[in-house]
PDB file of N, CA and C in Angstrom:
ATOM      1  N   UNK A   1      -2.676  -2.782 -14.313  1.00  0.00           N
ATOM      2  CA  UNK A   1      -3.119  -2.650 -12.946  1.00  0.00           C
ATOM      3  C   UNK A   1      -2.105  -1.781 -12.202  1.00  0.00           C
ATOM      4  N   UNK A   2      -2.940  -0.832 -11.264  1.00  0.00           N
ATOM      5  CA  UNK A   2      -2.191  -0.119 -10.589  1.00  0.00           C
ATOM      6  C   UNK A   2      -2.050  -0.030  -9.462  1.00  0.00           C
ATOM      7  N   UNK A   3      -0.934  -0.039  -8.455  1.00  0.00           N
ATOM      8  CA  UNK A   3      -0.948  -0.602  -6.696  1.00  0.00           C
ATOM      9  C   UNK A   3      -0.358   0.911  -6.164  1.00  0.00           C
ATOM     10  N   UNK A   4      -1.068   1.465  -5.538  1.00  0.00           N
ATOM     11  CA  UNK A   4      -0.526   2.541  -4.842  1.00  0.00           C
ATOM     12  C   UNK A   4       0.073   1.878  -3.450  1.00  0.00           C
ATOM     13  N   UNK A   5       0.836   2.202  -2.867  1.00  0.00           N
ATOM     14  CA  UNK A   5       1.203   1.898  -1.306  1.00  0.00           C
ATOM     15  C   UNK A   5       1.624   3.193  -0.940  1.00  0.00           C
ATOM     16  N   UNK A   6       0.626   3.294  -0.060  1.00  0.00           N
ATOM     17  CA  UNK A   6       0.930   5.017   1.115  1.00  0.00           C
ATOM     18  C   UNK A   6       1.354   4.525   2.512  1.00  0.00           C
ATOM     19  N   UNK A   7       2.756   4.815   2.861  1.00  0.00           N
ATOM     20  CA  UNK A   7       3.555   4.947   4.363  1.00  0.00           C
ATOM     21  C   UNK A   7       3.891   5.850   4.492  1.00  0.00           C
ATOM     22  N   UNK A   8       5.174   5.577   5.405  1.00  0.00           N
ATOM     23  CA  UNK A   8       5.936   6.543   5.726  1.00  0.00           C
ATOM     24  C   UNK A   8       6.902   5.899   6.586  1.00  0.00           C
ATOM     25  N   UNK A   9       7.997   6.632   6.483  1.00  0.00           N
ATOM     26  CA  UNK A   9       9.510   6.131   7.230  1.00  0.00           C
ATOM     27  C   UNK A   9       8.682   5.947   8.916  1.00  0.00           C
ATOM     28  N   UNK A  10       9.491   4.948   9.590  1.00  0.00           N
ATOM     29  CA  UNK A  10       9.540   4.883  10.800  1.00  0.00           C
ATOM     30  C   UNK A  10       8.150   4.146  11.344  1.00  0.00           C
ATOM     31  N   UNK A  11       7.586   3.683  10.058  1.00  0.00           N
ATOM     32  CA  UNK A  11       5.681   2.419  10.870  1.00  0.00           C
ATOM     33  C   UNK A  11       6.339   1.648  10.531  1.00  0.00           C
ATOM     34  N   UNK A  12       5.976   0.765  11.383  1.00  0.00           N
ATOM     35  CA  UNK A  12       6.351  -0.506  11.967  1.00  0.00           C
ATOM     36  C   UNK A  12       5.191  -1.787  11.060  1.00  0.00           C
ATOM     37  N   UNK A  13       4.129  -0.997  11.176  1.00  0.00           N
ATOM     38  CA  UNK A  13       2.824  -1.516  10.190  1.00  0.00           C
ATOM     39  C   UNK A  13       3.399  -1.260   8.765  1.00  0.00           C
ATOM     40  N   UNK A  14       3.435  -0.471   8.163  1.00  0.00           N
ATOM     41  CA  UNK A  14       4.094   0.000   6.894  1.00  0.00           C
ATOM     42  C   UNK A  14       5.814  -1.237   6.807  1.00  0.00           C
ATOM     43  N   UNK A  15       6.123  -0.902   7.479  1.00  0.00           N
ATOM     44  CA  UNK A  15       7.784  -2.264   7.137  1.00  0.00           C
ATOM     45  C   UNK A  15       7.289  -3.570   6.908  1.00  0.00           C
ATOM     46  N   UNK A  16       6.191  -4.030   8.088  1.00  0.00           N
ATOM     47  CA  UNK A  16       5.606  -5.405   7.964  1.00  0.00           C
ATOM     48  C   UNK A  16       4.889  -5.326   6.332  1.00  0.00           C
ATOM     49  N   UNK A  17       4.472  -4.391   6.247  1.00  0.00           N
ATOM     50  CA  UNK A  17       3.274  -4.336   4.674  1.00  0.00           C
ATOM     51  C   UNK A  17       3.968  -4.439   3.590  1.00  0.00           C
ATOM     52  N   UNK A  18       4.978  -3.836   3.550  1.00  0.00           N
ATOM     53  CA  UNK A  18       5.733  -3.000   2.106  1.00  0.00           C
ATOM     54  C   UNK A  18       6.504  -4.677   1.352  1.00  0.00           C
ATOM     55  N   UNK A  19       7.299  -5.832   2.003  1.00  0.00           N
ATOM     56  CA  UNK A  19       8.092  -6.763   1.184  1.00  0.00           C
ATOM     57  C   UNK A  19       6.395  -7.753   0.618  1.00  0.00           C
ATOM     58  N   UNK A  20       5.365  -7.411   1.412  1.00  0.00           N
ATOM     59  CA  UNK A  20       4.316  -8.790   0.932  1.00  0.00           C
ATOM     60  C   UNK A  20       3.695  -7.451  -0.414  1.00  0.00           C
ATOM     61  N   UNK A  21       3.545  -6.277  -0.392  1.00  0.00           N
ATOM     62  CA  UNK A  21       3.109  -5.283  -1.420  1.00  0.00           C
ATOM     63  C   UNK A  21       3.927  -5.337  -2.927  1.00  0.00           C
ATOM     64  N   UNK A  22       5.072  -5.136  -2.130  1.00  0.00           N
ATOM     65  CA  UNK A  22       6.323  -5.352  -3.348  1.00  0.00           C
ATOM     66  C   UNK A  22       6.105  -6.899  -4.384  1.00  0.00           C
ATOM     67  N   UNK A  23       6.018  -7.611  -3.565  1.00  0.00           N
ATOM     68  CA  UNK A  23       6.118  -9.273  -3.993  1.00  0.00           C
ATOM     69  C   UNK A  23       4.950  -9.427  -4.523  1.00  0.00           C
ATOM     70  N   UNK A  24       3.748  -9.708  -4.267  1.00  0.00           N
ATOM     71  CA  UNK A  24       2.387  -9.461  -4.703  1.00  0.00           C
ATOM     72  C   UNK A  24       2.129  -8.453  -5.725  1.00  0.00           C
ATOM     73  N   UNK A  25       2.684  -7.541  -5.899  1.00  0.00           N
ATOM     74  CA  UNK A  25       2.693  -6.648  -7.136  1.00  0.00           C
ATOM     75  C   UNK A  25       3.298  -7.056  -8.268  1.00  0.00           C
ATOM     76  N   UNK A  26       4.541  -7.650  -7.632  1.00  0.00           N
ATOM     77  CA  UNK A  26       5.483  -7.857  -8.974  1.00  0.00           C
ATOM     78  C   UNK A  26       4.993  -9.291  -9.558  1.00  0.00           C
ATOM     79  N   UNK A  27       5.159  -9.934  -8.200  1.00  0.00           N
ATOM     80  CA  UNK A  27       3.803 -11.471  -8.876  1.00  0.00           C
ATOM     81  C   UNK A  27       2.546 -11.262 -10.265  1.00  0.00           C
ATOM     82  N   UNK A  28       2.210 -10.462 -10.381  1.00  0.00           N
ATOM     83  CA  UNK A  28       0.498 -10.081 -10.812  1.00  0.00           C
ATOM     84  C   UNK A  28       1.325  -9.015 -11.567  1.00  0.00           C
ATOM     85  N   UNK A  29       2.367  -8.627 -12.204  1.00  0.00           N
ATOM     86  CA  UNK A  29       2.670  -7.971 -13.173  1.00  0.00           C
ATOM     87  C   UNK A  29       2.029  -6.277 -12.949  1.00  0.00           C
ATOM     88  N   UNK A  30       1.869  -5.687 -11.928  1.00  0.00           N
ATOM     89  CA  UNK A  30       1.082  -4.890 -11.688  1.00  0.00           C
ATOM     90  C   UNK A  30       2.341  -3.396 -11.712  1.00  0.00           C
ATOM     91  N   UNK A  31       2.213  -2.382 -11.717  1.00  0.00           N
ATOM     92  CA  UNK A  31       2.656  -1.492 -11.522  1.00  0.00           C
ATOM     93  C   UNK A  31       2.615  -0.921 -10.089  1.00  0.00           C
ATOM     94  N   UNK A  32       3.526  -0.983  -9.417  1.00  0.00           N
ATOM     95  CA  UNK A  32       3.792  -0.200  -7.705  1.00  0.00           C
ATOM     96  C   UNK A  32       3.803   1.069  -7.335  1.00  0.00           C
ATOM     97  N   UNK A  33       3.098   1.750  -7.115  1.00  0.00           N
ATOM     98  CA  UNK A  33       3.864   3.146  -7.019  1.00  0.00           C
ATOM     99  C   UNK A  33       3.866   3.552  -5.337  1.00  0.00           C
ATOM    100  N   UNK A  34       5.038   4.023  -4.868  1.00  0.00           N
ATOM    101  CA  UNK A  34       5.226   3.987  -3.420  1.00  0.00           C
ATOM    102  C   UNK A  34       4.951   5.205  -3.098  1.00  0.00           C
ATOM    103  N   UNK A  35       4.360   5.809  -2.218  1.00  0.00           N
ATOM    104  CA  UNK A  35       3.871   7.445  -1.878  1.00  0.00           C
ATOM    105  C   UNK A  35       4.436   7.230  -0.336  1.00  0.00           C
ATOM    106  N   UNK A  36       5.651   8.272   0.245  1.00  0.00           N
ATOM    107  CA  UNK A  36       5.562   8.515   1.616  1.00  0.00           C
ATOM    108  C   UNK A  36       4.685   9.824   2.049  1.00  0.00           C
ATOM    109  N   UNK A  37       3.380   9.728   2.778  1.00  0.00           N
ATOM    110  CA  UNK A  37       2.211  10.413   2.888  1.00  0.00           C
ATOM    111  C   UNK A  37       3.509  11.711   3.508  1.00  0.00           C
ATOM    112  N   UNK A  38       4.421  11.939   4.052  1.00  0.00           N
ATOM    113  CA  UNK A  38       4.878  12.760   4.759  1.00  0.00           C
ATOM    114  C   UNK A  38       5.317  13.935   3.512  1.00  0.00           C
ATOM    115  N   UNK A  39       5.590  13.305   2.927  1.00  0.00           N
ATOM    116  CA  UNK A  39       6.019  14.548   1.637  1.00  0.00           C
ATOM    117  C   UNK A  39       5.275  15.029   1.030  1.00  0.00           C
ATOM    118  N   UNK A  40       3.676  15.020   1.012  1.00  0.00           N
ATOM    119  CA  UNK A  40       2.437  15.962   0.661  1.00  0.00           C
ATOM    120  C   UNK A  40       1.837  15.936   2.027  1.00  0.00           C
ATOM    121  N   UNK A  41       1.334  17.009   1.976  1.00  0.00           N
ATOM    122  CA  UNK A  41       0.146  17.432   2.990  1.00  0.00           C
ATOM    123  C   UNK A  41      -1.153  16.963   2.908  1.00  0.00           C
ATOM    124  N   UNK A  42      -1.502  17.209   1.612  1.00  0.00           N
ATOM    125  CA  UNK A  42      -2.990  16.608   1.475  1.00  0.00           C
ATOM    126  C   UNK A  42      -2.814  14.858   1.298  1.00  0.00           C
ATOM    127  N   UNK A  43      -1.669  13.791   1.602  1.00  0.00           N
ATOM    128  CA  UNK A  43      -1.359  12.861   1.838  1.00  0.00           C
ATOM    129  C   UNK A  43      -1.719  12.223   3.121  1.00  0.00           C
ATOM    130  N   UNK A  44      -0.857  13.699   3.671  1.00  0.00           N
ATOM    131  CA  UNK A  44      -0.551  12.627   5.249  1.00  0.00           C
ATOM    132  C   UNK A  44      -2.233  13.312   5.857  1.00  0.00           C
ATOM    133  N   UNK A  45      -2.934  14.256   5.166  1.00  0.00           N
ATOM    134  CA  UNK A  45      -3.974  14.308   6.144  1.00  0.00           C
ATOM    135  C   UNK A  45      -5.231  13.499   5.773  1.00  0.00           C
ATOM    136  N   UNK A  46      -5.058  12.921   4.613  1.00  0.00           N
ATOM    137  CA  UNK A  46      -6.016  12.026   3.925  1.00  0.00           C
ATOM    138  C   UNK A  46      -5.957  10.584   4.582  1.00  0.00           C
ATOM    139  N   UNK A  47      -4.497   9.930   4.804  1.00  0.00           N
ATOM    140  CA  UNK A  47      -4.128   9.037   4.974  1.00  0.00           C
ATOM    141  C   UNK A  47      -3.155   9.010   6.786  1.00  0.00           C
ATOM    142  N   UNK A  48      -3.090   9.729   7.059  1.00  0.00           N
ATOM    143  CA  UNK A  48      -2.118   9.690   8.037  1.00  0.00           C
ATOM    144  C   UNK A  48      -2.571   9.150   9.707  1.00  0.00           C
ATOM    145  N   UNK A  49      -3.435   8.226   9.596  1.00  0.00           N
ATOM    146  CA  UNK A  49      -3.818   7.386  11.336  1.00  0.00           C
ATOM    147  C   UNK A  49      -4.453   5.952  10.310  1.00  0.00           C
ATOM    148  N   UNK A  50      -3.981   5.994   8.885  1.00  0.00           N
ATOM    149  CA  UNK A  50      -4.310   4.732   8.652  1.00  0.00           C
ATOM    150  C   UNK A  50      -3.660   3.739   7.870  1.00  0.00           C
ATOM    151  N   UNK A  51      -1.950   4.711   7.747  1.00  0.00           N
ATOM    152  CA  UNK A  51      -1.158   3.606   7.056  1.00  0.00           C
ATOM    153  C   UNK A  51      -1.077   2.342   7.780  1.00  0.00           C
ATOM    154  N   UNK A  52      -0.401   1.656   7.136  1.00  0.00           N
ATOM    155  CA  UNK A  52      -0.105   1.663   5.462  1.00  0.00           C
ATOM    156  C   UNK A  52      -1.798   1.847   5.116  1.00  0.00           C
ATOM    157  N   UNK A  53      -1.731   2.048   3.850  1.00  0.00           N
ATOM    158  CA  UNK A  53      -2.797   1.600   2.903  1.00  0.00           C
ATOM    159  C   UNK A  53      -2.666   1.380   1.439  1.00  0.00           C
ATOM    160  N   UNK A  54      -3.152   0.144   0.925  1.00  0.00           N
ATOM    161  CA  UNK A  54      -3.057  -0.042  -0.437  1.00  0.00           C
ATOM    162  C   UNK A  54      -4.587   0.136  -1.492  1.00  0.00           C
ATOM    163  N   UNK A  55      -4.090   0.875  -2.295  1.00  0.00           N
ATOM    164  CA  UNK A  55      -4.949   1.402  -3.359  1.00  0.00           C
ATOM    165  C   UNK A  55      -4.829   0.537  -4.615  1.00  0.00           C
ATOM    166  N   UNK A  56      -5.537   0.093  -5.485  1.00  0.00           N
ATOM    167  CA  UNK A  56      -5.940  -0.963  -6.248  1.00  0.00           C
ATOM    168  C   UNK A  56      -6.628  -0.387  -7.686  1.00  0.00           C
ATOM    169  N   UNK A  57      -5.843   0.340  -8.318  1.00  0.00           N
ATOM    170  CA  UNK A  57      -6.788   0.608  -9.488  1.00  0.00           C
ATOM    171  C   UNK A  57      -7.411   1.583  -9.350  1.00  0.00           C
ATOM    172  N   UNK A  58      -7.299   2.435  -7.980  1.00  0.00           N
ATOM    173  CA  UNK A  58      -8.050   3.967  -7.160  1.00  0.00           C
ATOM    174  C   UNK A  58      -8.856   3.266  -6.700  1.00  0.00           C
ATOM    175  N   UNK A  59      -9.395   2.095  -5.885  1.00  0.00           N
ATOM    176  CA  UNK A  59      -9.922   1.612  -5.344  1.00  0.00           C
ATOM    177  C   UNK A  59      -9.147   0.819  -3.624  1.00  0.00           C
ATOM    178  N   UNK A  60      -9.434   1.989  -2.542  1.00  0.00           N
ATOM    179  CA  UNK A  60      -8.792   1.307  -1.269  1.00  0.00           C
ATOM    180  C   UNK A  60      -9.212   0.039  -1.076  1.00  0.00           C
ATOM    181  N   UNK A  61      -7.839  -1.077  -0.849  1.00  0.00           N
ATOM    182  CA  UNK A  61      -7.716  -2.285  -0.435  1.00  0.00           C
ATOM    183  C   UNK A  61      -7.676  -3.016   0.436  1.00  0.00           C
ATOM    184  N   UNK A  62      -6.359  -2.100   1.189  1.00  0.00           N
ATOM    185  CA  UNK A  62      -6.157  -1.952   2.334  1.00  0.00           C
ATOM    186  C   UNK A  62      -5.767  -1.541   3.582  1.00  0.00           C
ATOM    187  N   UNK A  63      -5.972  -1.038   4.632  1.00  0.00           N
ATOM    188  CA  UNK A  63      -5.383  -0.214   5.988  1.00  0.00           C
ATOM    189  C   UNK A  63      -4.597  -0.897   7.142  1.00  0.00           C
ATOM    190  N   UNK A  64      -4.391  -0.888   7.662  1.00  0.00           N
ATOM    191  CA  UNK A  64      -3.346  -0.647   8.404  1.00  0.00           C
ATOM    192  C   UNK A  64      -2.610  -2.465   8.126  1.00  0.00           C
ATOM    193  N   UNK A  65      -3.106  -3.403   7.795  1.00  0.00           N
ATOM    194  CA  UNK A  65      -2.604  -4.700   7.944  1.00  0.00           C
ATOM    195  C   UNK A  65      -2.934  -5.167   6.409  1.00  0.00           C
ATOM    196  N   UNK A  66      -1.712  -5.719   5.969  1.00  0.00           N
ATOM    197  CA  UNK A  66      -2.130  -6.606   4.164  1.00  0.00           C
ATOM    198  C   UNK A  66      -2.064  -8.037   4.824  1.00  0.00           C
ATOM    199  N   UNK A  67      -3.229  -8.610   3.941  1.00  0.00           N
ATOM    200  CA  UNK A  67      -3.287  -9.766   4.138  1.00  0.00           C
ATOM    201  C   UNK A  67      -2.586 -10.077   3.110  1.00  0.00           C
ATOM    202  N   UNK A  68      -1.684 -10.892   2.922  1.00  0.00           N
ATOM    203  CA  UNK A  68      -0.886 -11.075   1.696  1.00  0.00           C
ATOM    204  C   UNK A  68      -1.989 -12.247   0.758  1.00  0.00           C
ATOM    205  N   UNK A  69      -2.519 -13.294   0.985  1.00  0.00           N
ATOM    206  CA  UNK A  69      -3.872 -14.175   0.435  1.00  0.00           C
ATOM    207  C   UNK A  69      -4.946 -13.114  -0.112  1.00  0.00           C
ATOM    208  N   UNK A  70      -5.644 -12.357   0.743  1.00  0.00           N
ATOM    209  CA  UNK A  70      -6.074 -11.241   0.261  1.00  0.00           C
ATOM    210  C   UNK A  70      -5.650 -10.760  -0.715  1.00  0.00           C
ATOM    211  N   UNK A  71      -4.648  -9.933  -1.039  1.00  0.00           N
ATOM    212  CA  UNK A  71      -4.683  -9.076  -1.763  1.00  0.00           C
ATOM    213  C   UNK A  71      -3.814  -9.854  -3.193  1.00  0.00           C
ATOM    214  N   UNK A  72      -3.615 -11.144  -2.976  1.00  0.00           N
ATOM    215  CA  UNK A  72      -2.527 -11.691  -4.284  1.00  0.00           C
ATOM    216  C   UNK A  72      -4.145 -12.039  -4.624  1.00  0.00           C
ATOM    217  N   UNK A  73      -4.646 -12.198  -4.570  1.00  0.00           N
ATOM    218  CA  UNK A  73      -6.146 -12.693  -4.919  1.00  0.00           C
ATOM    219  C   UNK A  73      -6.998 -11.413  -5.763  1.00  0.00           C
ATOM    220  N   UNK A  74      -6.540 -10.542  -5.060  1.00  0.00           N
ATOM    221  CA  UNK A  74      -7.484  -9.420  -5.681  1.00  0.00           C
ATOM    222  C   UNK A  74      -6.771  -8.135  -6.665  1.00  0.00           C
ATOM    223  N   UNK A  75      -5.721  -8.998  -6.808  1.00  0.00           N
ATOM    224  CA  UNK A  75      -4.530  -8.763  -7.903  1.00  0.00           C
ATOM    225  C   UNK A  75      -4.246 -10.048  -8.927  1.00  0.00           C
ATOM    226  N   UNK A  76      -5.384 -10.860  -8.835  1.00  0.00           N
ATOM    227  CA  UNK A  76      -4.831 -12.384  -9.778  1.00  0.00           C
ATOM    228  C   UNK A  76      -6.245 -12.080 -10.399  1.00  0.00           C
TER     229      UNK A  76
END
């Protein structure tokens, strides 16, 4: 299983998201991969008025808020 997480330095949404993403990933044995949308272009314009967002297998999970129940669920 694969967990994308797209931020970027300085969201406040993204800081709250990223320790329940981290933990929930590593819980569920999953692979993390962290993308700051600011260092591609076709990132931040794909993604950039809806970080955070978590990607699930290439399947979006979630935007701007992780439910941490949510998503340990849809990673178990």
């Amino acid at each position: 299983m694969i967990v994308d997480f797209y931020e970027k330095p300085g969201c406040h949404l993204c800081e709250d998201a990223a320790p329940i993403v981290v933990a929930e990933a590593a819980a569920a044995g999953a692979e993390l991969r962290r993308h700051n949308i600011l260092a591609d272009a076709q990132l931040q314009a794909r993604y950039g008025e809806l970080i955070p967002v978590v990607v699930i297998d290439g399947e979006q999970h979630s935007t701007w808020f992780v439910d941490q129940a949510r998503l340990r669920d849809a990673l178990g």
